[in-house]
N, C-alpha and C. Protein backbone atom coordinates (compact mmCIF):
# COMPACT_ATOMS: atom_id res chain seq x y z
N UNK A 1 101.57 210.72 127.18
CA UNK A 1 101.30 209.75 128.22
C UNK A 1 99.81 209.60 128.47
N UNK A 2 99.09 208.18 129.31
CA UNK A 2 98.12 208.16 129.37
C UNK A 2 97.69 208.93 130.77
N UNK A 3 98.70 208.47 131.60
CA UNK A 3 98.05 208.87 133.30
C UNK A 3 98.88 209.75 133.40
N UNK A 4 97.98 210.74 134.52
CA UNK A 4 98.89 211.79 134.58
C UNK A 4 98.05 212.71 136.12
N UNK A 5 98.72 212.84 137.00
CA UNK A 5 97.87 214.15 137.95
C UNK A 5 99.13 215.30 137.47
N UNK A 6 98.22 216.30 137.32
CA UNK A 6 98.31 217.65 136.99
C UNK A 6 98.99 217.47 135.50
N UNK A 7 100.16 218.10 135.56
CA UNK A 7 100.74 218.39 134.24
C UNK A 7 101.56 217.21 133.85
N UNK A 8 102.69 216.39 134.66
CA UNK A 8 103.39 215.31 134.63
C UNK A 8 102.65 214.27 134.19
N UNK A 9 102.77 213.64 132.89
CA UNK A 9 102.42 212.15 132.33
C UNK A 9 102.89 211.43 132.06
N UNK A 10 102.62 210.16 132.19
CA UNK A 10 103.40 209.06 132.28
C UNK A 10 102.19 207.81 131.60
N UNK A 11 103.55 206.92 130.87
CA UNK A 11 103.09 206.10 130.15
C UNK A 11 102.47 204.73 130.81
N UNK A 12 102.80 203.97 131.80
CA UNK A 12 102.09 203.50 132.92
C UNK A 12 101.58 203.95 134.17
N UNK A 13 100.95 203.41 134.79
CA UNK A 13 99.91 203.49 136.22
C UNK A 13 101.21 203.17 137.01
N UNK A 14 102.44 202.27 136.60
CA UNK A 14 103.06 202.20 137.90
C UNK A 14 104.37 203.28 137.76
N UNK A 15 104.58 204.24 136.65
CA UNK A 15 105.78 205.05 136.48
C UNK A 15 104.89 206.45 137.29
N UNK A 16 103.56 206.05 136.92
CA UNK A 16 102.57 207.49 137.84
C UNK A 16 103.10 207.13 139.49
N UNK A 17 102.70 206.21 139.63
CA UNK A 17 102.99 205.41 141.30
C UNK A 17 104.48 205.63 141.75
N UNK A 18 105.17 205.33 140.95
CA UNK A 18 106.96 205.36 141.21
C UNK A 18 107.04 206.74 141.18
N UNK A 19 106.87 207.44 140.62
CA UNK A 19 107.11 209.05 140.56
C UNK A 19 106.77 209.76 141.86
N UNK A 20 105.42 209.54 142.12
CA UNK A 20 104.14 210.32 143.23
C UNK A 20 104.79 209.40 144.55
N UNK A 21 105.64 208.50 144.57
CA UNK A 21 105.78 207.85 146.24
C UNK A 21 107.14 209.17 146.11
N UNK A 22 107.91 210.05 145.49
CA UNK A 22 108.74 210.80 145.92
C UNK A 22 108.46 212.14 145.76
N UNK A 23 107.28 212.70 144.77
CA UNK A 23 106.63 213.81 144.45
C UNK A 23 105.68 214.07 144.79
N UNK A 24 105.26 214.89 145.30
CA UNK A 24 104.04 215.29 145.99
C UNK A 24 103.14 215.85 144.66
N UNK A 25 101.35 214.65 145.06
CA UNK A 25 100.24 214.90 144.26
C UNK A 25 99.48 215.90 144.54
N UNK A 26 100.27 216.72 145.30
CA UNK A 26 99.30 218.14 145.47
C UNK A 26 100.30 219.00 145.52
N UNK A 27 99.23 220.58 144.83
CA UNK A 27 99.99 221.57 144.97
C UNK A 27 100.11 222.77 145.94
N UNK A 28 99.27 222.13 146.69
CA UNK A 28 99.08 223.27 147.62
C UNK A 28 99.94 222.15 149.34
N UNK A 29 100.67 221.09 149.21
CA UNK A 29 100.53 220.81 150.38
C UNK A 29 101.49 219.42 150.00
N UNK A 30 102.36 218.98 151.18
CA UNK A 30 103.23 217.71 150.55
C UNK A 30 102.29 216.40 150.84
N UNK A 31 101.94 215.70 149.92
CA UNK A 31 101.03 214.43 149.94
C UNK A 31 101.72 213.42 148.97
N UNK A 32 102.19 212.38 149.12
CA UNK A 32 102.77 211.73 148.51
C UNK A 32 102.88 210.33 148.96
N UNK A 33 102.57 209.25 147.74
CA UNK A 33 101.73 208.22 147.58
C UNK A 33 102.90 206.85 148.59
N UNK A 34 102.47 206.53 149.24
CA UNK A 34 103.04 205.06 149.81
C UNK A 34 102.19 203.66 150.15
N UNK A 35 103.12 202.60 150.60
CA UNK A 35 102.61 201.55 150.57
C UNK A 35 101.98 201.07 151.69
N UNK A 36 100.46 200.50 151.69
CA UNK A 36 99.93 199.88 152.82
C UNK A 36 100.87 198.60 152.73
N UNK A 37 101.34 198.53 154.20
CA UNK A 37 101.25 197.11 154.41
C UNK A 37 100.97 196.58 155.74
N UNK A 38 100.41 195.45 155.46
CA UNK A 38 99.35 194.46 155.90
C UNK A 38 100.04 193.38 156.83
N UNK A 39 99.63 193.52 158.32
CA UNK A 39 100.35 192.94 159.26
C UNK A 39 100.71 191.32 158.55
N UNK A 40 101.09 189.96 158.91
CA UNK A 40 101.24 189.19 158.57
C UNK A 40 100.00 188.18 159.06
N UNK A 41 99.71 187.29 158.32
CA UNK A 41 98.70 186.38 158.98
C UNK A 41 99.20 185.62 159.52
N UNK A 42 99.06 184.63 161.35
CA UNK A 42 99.49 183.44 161.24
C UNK A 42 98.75 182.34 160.67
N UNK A 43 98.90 181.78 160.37
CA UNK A 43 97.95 180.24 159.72
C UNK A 43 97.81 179.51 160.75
N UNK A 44 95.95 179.18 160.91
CA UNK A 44 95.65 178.14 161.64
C UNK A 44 96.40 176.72 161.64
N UNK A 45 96.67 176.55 162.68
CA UNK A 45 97.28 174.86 163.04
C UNK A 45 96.59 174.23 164.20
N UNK A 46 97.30 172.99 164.28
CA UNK A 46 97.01 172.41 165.42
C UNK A 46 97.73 172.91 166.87
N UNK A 47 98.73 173.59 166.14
CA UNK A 47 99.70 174.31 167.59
C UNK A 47 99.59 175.09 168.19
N UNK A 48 98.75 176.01 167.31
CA UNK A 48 98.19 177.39 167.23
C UNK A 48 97.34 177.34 168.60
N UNK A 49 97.51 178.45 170.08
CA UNK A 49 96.55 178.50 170.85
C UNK A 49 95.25 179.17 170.54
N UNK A 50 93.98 178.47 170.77
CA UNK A 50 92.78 178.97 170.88
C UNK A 50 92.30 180.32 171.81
N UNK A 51 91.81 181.71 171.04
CA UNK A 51 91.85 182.46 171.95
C UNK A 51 91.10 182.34 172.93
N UNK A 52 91.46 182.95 174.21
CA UNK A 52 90.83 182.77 175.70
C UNK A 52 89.36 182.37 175.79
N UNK A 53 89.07 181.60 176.26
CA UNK A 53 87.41 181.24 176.53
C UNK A 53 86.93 180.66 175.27
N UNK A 54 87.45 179.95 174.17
CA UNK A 54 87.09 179.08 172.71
C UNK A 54 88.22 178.54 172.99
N UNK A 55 88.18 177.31 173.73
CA UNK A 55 89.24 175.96 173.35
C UNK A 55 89.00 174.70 172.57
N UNK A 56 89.44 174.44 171.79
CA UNK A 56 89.28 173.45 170.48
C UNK A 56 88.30 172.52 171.13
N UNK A 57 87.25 172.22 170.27
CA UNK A 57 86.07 171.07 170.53
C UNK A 57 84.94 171.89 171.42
N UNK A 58 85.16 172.87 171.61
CA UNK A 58 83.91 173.75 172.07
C UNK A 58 82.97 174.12 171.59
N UNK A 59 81.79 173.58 171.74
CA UNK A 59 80.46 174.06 170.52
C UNK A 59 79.85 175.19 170.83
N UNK A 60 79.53 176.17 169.53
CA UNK A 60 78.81 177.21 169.76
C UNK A 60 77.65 177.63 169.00
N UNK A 61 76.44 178.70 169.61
CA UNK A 61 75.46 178.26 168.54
C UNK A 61 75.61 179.68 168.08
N UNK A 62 75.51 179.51 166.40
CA UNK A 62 75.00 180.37 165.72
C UNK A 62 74.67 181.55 166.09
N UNK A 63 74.36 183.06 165.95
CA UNK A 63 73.49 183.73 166.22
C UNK A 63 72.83 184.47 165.00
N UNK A 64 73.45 184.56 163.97
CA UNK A 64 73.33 184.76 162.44
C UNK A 64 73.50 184.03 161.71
N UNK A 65 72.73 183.73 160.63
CA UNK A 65 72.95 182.96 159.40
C UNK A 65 74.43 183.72 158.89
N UNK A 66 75.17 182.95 158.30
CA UNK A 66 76.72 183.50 157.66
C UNK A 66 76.61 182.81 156.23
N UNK A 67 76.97 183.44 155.13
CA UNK A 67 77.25 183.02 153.70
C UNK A 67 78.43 183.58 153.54
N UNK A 68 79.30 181.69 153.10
CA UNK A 68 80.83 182.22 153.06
C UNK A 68 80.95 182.55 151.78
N UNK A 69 82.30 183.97 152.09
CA UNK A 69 82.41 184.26 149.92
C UNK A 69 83.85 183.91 150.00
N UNK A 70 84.39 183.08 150.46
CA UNK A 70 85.76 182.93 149.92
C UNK A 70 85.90 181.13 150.17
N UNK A 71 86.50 180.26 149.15
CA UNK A 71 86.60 178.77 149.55
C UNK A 71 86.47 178.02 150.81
N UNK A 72 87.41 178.93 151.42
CA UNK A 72 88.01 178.49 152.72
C UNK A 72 87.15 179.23 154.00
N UNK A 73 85.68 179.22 153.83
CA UNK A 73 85.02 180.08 154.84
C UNK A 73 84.35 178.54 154.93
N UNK A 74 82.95 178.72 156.21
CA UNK A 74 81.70 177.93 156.55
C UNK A 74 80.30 178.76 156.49
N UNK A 75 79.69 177.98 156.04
CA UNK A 75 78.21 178.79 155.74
C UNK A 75 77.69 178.30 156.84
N UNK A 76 76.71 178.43 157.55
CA UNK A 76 75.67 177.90 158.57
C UNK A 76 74.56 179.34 158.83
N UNK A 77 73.34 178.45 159.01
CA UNK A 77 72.36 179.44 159.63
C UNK A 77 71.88 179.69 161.26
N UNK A 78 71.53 180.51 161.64
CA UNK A 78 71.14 181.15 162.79
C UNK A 78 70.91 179.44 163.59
N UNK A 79 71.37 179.51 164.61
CA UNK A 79 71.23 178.13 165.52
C UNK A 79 71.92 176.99 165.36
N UNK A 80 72.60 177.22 164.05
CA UNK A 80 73.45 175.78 163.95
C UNK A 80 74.50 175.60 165.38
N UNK A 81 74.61 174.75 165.31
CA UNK A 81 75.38 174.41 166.72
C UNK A 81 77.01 174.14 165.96
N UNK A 82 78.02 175.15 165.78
CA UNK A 82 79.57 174.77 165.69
C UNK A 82 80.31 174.41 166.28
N UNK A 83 81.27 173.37 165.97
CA UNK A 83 82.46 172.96 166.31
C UNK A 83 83.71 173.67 166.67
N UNK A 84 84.07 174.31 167.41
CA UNK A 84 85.60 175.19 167.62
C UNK A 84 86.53 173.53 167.09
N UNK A 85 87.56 174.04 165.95
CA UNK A 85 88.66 173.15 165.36
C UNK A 85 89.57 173.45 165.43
N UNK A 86 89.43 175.17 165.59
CA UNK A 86 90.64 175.81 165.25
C UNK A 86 91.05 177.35 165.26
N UNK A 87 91.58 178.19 164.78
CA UNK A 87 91.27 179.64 164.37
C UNK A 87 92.15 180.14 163.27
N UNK A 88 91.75 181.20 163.11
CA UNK A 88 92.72 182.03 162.34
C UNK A 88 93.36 183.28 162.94
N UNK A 89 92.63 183.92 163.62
CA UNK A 89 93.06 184.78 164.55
C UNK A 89 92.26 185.23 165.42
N UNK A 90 92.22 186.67 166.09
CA UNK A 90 90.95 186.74 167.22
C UNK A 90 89.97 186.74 166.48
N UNK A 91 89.59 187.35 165.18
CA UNK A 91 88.10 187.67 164.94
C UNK A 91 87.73 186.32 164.15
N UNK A 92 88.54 185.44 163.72
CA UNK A 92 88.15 184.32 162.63
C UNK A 92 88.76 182.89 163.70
N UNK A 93 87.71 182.18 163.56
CA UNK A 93 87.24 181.00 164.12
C UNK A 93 87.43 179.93 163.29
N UNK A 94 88.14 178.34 163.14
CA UNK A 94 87.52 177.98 162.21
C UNK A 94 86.80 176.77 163.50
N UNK A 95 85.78 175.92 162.22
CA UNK A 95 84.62 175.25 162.65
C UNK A 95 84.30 174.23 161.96
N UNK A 96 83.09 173.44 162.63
CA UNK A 96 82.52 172.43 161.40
C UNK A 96 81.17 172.55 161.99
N UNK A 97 80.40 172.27 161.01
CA UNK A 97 79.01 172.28 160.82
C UNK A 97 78.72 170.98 160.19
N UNK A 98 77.98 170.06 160.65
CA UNK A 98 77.27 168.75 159.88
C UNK A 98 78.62 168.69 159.48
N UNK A 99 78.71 168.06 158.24
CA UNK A 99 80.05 168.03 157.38
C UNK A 99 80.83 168.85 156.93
N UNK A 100 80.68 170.14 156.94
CA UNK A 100 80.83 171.26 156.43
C UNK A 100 82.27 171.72 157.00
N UNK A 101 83.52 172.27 156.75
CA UNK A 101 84.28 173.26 157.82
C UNK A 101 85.02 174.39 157.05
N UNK A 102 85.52 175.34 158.04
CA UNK A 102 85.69 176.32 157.73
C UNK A 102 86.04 177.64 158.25
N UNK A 103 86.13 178.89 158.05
CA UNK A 103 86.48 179.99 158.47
C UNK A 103 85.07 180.50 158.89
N UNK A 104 85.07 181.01 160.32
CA UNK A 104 83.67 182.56 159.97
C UNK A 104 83.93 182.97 161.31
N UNK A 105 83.36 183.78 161.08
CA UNK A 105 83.70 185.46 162.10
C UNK A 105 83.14 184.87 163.45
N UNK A 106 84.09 184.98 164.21
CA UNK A 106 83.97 184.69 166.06
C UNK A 106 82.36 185.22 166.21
N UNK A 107 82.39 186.71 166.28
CA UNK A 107 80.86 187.35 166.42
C UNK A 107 79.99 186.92 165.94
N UNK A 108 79.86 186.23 165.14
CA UNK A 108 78.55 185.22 165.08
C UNK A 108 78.26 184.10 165.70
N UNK A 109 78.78 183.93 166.90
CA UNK A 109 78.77 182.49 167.96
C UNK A 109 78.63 183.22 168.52
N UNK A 110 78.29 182.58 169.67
CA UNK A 110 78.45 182.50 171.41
C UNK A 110 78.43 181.05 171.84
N UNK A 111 78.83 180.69 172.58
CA UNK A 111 79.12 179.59 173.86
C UNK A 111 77.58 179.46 173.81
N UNK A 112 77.42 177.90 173.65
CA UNK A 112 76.20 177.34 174.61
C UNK A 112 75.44 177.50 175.78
């Protein structure tokens, strides 16, 4: 086999994984491998309430430049003045900038 903790090898990464979620990867102590999982997201809508004190069409300025790394983010620099459109949840905002819109982190605004 290729993978293997301790002596037990196995020919895939997921027969190592399937094995170790019922066998303990240590020998001195029971440790044994399980699954994160990841609350659910709701998806921004129009139905969706705005959290407390950011109600849709509320502008806020900047306090950091932000560079988005995923499609669905907004870039803007320190002072741009944003649009509240929408959210994603408490920490994600979405916005528009000039033409621009998008996702970015609540903590980089404040209220006018």
């Amino acid at each position: 086999g290729k993978y293997h903790i301790w002596e037990t090898k196995f020919n895939s990464i997921n027969e190592l994984i399937d094995y170790h979620k019922e066998t303990s990867i240590s020998n001195t102590k029971s440790l044994k491998l399980q699954e994160i999982r990841k609350e659910p997201v709701m998806p921004a809508t129009a139905t969706t309430a705005v959290p407390p004190g950011v109600p849709i069409g509320k502008q806020l300025r900047a306090l950091y430049d932000f560079t988005a790394t995923a499609p669905d983010e907004l870039s803007f620099k320190r002072d741009d003045i944003i649009t509240v459109i929408g959210y994603e949840d408490a920490n994600w905002l979405k916005g528009r900038v000039k033409n621009a819109e998008g996702l970015f982190p609540s903590n980089y605004a404040q209220q006018k």
